[in-house]
C-alpha atoms as a PDB file:
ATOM      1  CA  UNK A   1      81.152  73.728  41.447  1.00  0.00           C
ATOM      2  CA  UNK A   2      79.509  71.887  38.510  1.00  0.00           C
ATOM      3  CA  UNK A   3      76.814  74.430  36.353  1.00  0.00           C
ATOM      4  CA  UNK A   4      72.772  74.166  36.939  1.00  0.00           C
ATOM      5  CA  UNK A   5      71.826  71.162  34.308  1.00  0.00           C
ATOM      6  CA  UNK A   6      68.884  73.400  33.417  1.00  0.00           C
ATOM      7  CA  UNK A   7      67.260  70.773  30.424  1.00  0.00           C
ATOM      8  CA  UNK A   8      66.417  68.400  34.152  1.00  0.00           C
ATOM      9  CA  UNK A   9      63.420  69.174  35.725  1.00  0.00           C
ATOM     10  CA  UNK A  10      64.649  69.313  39.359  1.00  0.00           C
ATOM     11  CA  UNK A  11      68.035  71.238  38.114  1.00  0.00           C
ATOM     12  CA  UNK A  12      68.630  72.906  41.152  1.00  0.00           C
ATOM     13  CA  UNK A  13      68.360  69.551  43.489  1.00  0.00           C
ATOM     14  CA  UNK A  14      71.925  68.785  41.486  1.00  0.00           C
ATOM     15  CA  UNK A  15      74.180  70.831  43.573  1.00  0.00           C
ATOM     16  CA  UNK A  16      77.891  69.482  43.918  1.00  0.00           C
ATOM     17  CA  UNK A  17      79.002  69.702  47.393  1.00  0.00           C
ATOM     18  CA  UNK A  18      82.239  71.314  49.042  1.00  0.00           C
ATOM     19  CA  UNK A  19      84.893  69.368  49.872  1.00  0.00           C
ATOM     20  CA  UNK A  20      84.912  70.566  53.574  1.00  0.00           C
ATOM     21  CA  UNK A  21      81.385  69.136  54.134  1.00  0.00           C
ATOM     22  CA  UNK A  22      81.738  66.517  56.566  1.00  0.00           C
ATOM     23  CA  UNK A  23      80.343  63.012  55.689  1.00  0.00           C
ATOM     24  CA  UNK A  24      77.204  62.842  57.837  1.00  0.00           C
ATOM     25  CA  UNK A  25      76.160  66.743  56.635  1.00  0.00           C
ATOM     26  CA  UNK A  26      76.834  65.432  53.095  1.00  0.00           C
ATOM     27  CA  UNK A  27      74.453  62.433  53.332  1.00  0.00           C
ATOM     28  CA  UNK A  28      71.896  64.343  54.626  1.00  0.00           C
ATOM     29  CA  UNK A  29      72.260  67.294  52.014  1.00  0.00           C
ATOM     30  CA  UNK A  30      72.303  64.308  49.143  1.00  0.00           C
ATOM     31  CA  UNK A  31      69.260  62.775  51.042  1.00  0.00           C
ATOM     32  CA  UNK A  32      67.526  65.906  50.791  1.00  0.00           C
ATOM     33  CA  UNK A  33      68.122  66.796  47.185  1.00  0.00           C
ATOM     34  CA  UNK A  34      66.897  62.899  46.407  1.00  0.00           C
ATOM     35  CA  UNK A  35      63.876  63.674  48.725  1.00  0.00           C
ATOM     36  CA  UNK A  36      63.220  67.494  46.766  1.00  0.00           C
ATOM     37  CA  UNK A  37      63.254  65.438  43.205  1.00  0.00           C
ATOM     38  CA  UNK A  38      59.467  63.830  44.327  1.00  0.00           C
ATOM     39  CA  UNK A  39      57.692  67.155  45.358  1.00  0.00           C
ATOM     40  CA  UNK A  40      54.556  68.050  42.609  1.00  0.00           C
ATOM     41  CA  UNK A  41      54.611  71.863  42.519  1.00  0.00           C
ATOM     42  CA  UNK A  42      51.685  73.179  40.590  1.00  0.00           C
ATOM     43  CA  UNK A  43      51.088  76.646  38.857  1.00  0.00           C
ATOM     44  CA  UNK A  44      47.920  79.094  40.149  1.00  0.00           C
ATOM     45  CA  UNK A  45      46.123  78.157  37.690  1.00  0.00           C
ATOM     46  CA  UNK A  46      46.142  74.461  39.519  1.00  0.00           C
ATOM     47  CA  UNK A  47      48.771  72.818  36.879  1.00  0.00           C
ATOM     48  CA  UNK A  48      52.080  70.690  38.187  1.00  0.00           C
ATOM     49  CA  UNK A  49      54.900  72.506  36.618  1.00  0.00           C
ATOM     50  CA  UNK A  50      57.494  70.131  34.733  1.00  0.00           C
ATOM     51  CA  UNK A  51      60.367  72.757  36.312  1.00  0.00           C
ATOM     52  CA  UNK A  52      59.558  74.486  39.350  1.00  0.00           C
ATOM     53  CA  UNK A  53      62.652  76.717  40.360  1.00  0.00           C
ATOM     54  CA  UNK A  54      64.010  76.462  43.327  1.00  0.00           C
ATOM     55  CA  UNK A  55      62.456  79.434  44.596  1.00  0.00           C
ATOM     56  CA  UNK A  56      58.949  77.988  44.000  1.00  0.00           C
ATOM     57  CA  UNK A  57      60.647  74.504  45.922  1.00  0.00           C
ATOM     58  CA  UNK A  58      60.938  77.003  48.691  1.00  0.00           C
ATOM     59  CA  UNK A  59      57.921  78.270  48.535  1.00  0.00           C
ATOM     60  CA  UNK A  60      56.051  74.969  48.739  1.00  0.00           C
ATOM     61  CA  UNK A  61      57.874  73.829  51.789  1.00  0.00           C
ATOM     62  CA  UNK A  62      57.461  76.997  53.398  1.00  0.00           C
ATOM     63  CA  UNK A  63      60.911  77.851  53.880  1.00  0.00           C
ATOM     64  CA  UNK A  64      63.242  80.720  52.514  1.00  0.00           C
ATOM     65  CA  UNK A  65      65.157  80.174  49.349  1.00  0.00           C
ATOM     66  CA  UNK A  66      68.808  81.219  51.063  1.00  0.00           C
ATOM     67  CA  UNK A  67      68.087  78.539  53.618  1.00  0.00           C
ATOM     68  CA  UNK A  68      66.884  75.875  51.218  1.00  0.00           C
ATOM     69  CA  UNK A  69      70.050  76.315  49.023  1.00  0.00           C
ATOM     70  CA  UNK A  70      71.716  76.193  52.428  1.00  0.00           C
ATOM     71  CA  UNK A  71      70.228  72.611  53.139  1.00  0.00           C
ATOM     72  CA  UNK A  72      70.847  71.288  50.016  1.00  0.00           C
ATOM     73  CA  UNK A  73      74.187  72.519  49.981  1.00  0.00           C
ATOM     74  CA  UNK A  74      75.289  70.917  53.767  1.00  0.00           C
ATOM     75  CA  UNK A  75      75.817  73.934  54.626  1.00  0.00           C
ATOM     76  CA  UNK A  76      72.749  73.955  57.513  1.00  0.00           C
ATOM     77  CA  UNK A  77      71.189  71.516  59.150  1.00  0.00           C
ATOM     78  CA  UNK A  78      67.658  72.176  59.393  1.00  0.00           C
ATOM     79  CA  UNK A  79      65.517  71.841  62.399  1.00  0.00           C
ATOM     80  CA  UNK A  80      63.853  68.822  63.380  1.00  0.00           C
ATOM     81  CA  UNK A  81      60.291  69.928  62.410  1.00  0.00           C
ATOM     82  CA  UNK A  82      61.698  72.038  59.253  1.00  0.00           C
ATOM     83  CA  UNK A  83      62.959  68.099  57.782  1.00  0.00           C
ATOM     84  CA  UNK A  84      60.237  66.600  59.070  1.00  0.00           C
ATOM     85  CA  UNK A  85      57.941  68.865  57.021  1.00  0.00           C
ATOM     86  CA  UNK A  86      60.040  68.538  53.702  1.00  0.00           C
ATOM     87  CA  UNK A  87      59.618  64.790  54.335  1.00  0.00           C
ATOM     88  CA  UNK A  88      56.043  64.577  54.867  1.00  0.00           C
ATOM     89  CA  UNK A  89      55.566  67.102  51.934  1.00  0.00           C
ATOM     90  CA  UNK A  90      57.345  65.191  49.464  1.00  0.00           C
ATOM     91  CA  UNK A  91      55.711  62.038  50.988  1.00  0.00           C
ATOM     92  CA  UNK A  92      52.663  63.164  50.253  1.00  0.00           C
ATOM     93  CA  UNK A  93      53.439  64.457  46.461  1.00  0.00           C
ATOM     94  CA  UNK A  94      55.094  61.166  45.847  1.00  0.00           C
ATOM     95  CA  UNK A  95      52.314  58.913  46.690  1.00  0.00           C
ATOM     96  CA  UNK A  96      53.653  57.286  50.019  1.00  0.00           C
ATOM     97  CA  UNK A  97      56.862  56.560  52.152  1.00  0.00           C
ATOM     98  CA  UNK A  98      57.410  53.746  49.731  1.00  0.00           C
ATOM     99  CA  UNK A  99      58.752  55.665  46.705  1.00  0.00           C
ATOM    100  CA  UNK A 100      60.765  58.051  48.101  1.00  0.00           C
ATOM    101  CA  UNK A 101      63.698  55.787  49.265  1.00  0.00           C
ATOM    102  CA  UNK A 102      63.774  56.312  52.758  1.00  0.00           C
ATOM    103  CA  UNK A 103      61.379  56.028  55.739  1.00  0.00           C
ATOM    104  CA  UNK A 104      60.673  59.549  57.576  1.00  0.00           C
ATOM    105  CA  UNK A 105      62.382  58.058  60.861  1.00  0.00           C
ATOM    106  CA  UNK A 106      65.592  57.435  59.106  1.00  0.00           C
ATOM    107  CA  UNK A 107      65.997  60.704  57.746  1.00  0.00           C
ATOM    108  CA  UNK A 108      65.173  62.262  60.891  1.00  0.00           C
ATOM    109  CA  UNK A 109      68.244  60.024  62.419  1.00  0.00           C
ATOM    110  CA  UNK A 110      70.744  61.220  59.654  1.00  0.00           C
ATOM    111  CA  UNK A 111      69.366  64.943  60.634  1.00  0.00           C
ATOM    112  CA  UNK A 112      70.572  64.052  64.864  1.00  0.00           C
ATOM    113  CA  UNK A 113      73.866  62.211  63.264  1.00  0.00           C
ATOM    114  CA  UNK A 114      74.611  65.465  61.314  1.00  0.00           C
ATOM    115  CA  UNK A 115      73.352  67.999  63.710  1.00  0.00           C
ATOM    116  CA  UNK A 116      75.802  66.066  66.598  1.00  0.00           C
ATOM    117  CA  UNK A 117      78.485  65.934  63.715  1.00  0.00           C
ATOM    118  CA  UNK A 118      81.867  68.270  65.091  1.00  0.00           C
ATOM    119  CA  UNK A 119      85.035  69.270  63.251  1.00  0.00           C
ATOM    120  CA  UNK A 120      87.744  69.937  64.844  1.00  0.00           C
ATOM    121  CA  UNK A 121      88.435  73.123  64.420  1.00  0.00           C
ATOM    122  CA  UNK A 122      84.986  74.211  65.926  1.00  0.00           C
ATOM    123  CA  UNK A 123      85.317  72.116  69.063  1.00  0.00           C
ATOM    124  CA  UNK A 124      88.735  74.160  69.602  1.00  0.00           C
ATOM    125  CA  UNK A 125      86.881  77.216  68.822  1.00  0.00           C
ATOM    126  CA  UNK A 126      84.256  76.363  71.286  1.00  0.00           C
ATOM    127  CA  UNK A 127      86.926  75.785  73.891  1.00  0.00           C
ATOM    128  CA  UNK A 128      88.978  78.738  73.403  1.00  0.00           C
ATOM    129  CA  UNK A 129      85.141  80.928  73.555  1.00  0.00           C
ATOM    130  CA  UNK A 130      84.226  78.699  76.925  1.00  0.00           C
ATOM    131  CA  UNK A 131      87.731  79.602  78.272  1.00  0.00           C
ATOM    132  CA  UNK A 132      87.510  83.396  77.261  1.00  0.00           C
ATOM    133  CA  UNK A 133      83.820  83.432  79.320  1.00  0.00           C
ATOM    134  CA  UNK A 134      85.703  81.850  82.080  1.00  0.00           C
ATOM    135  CA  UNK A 135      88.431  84.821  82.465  1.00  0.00           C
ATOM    136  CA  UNK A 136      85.964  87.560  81.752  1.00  0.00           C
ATOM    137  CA  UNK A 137      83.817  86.327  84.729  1.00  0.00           C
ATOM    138  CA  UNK A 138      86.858  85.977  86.484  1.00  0.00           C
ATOM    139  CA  UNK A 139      88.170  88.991  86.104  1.00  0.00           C
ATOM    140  CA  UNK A 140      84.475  91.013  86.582  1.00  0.00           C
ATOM    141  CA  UNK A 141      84.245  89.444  89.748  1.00  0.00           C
ATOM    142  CA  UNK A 142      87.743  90.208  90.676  1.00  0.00           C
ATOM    143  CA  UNK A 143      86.825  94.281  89.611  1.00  0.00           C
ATOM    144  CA  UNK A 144      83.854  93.898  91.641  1.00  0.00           C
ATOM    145  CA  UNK A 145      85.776  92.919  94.762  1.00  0.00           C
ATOM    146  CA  UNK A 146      88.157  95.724  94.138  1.00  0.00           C
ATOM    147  CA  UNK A 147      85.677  98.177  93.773  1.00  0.00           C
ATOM    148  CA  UNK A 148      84.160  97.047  97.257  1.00  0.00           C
ATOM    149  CA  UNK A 149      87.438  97.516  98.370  1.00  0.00           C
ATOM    150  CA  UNK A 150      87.828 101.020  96.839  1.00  0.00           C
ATOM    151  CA  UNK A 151      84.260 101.808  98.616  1.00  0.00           C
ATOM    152  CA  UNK A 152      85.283  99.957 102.325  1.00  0.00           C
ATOM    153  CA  UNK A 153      88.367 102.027 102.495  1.00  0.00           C
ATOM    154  CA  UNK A 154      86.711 105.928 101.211  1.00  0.00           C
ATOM    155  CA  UNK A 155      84.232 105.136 104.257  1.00  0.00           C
ATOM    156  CA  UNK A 156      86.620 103.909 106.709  1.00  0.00           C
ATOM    157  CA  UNK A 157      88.641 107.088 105.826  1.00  0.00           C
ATOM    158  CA  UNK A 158      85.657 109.200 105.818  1.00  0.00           C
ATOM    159  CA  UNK A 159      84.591 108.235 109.458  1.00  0.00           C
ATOM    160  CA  UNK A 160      88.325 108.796 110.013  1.00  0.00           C
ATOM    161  CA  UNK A 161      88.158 112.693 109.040  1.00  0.00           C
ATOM    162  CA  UNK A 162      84.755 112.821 110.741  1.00  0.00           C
ATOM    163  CA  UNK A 163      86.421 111.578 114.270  1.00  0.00           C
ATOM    164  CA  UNK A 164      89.502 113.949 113.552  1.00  0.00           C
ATOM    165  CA  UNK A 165      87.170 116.907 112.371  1.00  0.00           C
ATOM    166  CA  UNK A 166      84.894 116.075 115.990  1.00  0.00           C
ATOM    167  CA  UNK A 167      88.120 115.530 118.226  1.00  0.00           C
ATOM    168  CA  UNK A 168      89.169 119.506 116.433  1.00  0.00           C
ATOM    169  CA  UNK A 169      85.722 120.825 117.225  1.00  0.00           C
ATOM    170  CA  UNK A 170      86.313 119.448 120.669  1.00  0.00           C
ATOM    171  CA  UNK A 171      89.685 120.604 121.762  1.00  0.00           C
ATOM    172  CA  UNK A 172      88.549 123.996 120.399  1.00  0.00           C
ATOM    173  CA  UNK A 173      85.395 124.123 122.495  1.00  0.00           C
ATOM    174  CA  UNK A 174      87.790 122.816 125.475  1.00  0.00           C
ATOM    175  CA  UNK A 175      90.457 125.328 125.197  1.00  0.00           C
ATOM    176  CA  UNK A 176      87.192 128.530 125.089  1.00  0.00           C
ATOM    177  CA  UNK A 177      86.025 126.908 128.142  1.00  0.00           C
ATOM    178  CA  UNK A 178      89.625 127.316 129.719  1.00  0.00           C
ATOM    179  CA  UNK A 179      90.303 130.450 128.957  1.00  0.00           C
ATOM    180  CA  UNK A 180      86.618 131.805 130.271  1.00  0.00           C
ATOM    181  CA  UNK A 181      87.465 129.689 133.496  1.00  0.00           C
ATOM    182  CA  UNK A 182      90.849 131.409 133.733  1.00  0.00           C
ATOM    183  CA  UNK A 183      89.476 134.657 132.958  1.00  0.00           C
ATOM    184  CA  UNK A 184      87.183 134.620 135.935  1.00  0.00           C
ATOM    185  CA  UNK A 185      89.586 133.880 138.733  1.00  0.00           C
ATOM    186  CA  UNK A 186      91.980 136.786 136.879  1.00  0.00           C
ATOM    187  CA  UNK A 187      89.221 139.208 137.192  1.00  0.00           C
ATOM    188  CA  UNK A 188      88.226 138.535 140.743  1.00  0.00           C
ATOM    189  CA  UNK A 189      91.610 138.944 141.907  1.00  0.00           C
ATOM    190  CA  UNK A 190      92.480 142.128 140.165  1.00  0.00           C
ATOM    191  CA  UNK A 191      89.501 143.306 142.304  1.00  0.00           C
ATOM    192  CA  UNK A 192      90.183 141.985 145.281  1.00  0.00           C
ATOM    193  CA  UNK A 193      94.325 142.740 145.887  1.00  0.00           C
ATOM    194  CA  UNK A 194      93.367 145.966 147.466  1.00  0.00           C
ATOM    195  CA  UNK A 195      91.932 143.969 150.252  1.00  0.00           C
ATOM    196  CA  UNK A 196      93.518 141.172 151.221  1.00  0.00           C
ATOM    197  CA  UNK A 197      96.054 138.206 149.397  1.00  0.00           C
ATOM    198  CA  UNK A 198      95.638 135.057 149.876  1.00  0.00           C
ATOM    199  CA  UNK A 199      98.215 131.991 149.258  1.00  0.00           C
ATOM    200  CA  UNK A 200      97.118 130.620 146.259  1.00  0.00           C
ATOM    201  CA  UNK A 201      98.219 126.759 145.560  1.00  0.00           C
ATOM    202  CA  UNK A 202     100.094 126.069 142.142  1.00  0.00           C
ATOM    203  CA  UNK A 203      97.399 125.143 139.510  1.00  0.00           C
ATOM    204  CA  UNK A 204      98.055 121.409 138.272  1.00  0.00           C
ATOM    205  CA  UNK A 205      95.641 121.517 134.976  1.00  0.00           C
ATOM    206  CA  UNK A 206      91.711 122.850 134.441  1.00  0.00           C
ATOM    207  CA  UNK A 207      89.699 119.662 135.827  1.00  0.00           C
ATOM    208  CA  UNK A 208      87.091 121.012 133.156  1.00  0.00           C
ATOM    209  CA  UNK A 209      90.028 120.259 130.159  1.00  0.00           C
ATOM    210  CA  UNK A 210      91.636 117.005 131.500  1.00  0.00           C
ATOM    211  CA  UNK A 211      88.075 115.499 131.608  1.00  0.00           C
ATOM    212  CA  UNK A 212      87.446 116.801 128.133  1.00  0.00           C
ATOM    213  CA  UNK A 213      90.946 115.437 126.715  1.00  0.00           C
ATOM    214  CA  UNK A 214      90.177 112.462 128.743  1.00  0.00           C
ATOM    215  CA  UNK A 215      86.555 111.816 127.120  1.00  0.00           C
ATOM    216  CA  UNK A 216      88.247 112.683 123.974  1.00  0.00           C
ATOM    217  CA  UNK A 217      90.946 110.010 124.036  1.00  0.00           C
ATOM    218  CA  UNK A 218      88.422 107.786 125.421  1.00  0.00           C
ATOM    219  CA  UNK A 219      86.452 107.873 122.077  1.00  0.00           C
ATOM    220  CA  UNK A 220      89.608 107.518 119.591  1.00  0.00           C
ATOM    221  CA  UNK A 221      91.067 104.599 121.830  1.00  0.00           C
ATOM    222  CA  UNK A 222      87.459 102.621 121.396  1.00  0.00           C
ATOM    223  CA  UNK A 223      86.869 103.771 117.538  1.00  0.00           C
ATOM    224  CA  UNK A 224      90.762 102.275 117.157  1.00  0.00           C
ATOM    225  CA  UNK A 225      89.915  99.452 118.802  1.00  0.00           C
ATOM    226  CA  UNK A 226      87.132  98.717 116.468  1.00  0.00           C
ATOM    227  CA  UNK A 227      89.142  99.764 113.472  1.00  0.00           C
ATOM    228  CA  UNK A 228      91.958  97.314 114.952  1.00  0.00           C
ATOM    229  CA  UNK A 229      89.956  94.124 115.565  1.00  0.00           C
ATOM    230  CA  UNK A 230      87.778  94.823 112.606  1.00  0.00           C
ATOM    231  CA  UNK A 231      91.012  93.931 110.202  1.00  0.00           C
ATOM    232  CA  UNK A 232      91.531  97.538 109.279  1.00  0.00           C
ATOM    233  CA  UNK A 233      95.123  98.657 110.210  1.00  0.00           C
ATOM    234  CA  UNK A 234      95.151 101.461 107.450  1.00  0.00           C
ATOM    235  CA  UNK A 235      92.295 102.801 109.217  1.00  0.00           C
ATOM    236  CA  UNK A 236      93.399 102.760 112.416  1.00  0.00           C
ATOM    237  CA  UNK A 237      97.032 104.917 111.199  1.00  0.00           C
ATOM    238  CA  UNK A 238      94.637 107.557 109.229  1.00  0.00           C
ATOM    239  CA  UNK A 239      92.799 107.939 112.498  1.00  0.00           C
ATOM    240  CA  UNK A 240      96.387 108.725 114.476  1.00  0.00           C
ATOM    241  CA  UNK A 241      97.591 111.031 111.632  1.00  0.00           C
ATOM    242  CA  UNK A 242      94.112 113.249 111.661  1.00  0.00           C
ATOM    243  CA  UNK A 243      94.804 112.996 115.569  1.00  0.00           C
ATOM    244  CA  UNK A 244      98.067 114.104 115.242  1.00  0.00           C
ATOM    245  CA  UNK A 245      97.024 116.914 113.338  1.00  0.00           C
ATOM    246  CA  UNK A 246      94.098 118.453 115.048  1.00  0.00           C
ATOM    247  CA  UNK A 247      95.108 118.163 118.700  1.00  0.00           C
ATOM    248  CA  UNK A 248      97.292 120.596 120.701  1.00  0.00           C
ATOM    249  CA  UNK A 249     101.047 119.322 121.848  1.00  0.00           C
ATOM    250  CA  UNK A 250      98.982 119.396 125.126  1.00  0.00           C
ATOM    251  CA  UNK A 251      96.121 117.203 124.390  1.00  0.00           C
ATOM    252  CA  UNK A 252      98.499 114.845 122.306  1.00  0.00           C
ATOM    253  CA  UNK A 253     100.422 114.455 125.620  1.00  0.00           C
ATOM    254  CA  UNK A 254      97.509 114.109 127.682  1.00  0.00           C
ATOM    255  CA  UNK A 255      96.344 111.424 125.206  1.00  0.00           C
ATOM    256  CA  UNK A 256      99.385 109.681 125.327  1.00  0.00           C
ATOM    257  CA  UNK A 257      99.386 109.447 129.293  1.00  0.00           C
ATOM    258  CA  UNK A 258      95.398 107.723 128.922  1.00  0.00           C
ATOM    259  CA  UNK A 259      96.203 105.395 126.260  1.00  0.00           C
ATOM    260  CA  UNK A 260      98.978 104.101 128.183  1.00  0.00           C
ATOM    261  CA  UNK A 261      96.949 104.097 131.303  1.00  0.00           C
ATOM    262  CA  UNK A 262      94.228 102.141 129.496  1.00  0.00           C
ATOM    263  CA  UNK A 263      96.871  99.771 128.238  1.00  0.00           C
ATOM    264  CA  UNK A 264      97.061 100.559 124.385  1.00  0.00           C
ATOM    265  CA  UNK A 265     100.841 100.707 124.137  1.00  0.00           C
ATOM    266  CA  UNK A 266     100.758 100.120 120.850  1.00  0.00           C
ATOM    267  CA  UNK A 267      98.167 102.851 119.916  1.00  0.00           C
ATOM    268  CA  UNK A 268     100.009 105.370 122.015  1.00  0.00           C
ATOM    269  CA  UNK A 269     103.797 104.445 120.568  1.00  0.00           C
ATOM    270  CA  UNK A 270     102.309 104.789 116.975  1.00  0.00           C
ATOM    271  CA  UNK A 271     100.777 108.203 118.197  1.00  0.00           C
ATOM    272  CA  UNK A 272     104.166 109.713 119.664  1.00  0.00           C
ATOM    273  CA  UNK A 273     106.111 108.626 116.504  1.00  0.00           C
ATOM    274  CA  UNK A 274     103.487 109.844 114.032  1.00  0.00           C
ATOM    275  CA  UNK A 275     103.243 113.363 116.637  1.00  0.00           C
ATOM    276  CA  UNK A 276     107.605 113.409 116.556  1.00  0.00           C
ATOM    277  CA  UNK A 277     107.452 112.816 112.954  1.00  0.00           C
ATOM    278  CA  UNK A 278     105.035 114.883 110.950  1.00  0.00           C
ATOM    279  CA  UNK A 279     104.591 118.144 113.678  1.00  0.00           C
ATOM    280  CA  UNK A 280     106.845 121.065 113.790  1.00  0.00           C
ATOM    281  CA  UNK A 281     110.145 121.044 116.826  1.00  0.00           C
ATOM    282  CA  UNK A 282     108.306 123.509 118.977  1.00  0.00           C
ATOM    283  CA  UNK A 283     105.125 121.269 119.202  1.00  0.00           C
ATOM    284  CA  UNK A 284     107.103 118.571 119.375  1.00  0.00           C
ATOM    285  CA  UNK A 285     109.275 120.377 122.457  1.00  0.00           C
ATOM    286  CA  UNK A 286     105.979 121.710 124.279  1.00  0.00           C
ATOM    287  CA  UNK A 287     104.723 118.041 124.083  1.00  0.00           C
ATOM    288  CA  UNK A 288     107.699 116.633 125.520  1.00  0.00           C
ATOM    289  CA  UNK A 289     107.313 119.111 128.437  1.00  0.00           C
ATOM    290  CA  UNK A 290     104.059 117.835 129.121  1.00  0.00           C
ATOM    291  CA  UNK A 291     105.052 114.447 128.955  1.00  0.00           C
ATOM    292  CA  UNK A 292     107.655 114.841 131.708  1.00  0.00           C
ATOM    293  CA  UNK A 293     105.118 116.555 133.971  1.00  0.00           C
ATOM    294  CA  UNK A 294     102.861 113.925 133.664  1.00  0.00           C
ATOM    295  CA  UNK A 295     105.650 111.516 134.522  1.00  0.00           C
ATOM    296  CA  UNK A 296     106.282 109.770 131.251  1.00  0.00           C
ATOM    297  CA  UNK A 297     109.715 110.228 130.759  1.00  0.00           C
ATOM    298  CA  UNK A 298     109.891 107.459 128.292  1.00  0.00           C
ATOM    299  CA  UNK A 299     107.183 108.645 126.160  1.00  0.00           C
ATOM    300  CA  UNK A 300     108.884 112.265 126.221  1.00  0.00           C
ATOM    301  CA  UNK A 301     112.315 111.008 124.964  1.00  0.00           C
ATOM    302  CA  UNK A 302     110.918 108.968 122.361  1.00  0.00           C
ATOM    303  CA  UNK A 303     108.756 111.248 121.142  1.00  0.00           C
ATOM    304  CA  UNK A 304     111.825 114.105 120.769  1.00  0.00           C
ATOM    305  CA  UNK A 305     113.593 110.812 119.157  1.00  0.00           C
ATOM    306  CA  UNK A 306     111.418 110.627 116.778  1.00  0.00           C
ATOM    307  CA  UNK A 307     111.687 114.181 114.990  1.00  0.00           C
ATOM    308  CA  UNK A 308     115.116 114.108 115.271  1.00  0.00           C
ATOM    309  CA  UNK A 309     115.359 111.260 113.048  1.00  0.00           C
ATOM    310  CA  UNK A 310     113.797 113.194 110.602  1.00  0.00           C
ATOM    311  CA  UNK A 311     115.918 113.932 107.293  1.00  0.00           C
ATOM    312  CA  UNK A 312     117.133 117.717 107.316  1.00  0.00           C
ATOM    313  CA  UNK A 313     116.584 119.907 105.275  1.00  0.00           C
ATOM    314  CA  UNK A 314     118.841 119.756 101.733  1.00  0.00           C
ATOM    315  CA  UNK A 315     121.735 122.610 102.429  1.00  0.00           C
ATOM    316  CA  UNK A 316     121.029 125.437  99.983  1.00  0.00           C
ATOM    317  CA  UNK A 317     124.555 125.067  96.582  1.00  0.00           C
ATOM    318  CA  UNK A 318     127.071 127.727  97.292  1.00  0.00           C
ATOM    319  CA  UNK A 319     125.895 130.686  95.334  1.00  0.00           C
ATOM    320  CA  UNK A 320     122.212 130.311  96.315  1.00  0.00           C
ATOM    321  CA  UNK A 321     120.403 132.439  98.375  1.00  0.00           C
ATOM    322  CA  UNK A 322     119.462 130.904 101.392  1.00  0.00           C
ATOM    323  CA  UNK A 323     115.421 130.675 101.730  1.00  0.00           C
ATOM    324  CA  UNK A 324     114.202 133.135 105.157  1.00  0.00           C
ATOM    325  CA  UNK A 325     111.658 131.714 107.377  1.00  0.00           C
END
């Protein structure tokens, strides 16, 4: 860049321009300097100055110093009303339109040519900041989905442990009223044998039981129902597995014999293989034995199919003690 020519009263309007200015910038910024060269800046004590700095330039347009330079320099573009006031400022300190060189509506037109003026290197940076706001919407919109995901599934398998948790509470409350209902025929014969027996039929189940296992499976066929037509097959497996874990081998059986009475098949196939496959052989056996009182055969071999097809246990290495149970 070429020095300050300090002896010329406007030195600072002389400002050689980058090379990387493009051409529309660089006739406005040489427009402007040309424009600067007519304003009258006067002292306090009322006096035009011969050289005014650039500072005092600033001052007199009512702009900042760093953004005159800027101007000057094509380094900016100022605003619309920022050249419009540097025009009509000079205009006035020159004496009229006529001797500056240029009419205020043509340099406002160089200031929209320059302003609208685009390398090419910021177009492809505006691209590649238009494409990065595309993915990052894309992608928070994409973790917002998830998350609603996340938050569907932690309530489906919440009201899944509630149903299990309710189905335990129930069984529990079923199997106290059964043994208080046994309890009182066992009494009332113990006190009665001296007197007289009495043929007494074989007992085929508590009616008080098989209507609460039946109410019970009732309830978890509907809720899978829901779960099932609702598009929520993960739910409907976590209900069977917190099934399979809080009933009895009797209720499970009972269950079993509903569901396929109420023509789930599905529901209660899933339940026997999940039942064969996660619970122990003697609730698995006592289940089966159930199952073939109740007249499902089928249901009974599949179920003792089921955990024997699960993997044994690894053989303890010769030399290890083997574990006691």
């Amino acid at each position: 860049m070429a020095a300050r020519r300090s002896n010329l009263p406007f030195a600072w309007t002389e400002k050689d321009l980058p090379e990387d200015v493009l051409p529309d910038k660089r006739r406005l910024a040489i427009t402007l300097q040309e424009v600067c060269r007519h304003l009258v800046i006067k002292s306090e004590d009322g006096m035009p100055l011969t050289h005014p700095t650039q500072a005092q330039a600033a001052k007199h347009l009512k702009v900042s110093e760093t953004a005159l330079t800027r101007y000057l320099y094509g380094q900016h573009v100022p605003a619309g009303k920022v050249t419009g006031f540097i025009f009509d400022t000079a205009c006035r300190d020159a004496g009229g339109e006529q001797n500056l060189g240029i009419t205020r509506k043509d340099l406002l037109e160089l200031r929209a040519r320059a302003e609208q003026e685009r390398c090419t290197n910021c177009s492809r940076h505006r691209e590649a900041v238009r494409a990065a706001g595309q993915k990052l919407k894309a992608m928070q919109e994409n973790q917002e989905r998830l998350e609603q995901t996340a938050e569907e599934r932690a309530r489906e398998l919440r009201e899944a442990r509630q149903q299990a948790s309710a189905l335990k509470r129930e069984a529990q409350r079923a199997r106290s009223a059964q043994m208080v209902t046994e309890a009182g025929p066992q009494k009332d014969r113990g006190a009665t044998r001296s007197t007289t027996l009495l043929p007494v039929p074989h007992r085929q189940g508590d009616r008080q039981q098989s209507g609460n296992d039946a109410a019970a499976a009732q309830r978890i066929a509907r809720r899978a129902e829901e779960l099932r037509h609702g598009g929520r097959p993960d739910s409907v497996l976590a209900l069977l597995r917190h099934t399979a874990e809080a009933c009895t081998s009797a209720e499970i059986a009972v269950l079993t014999v509903l569901l396929r009475k109420n023509g789930q098949h599905e529901l209660a196939g899933n339940l026997v293989h999940i039942y064969g496959r996660d619970r122990d052989d003697r609730d698995v056996v006592r289940a089966a034995l159930v199952l073939h009182e109740q007249d499902a055969a089928a249901d009974a071999e599949a179920l003792l199919r089921a955990a024997t097809a699960r993997p044994e246990p690894a053989l303890p290495q010769p030399g290890q003690p083997r574990s006691l149970k």
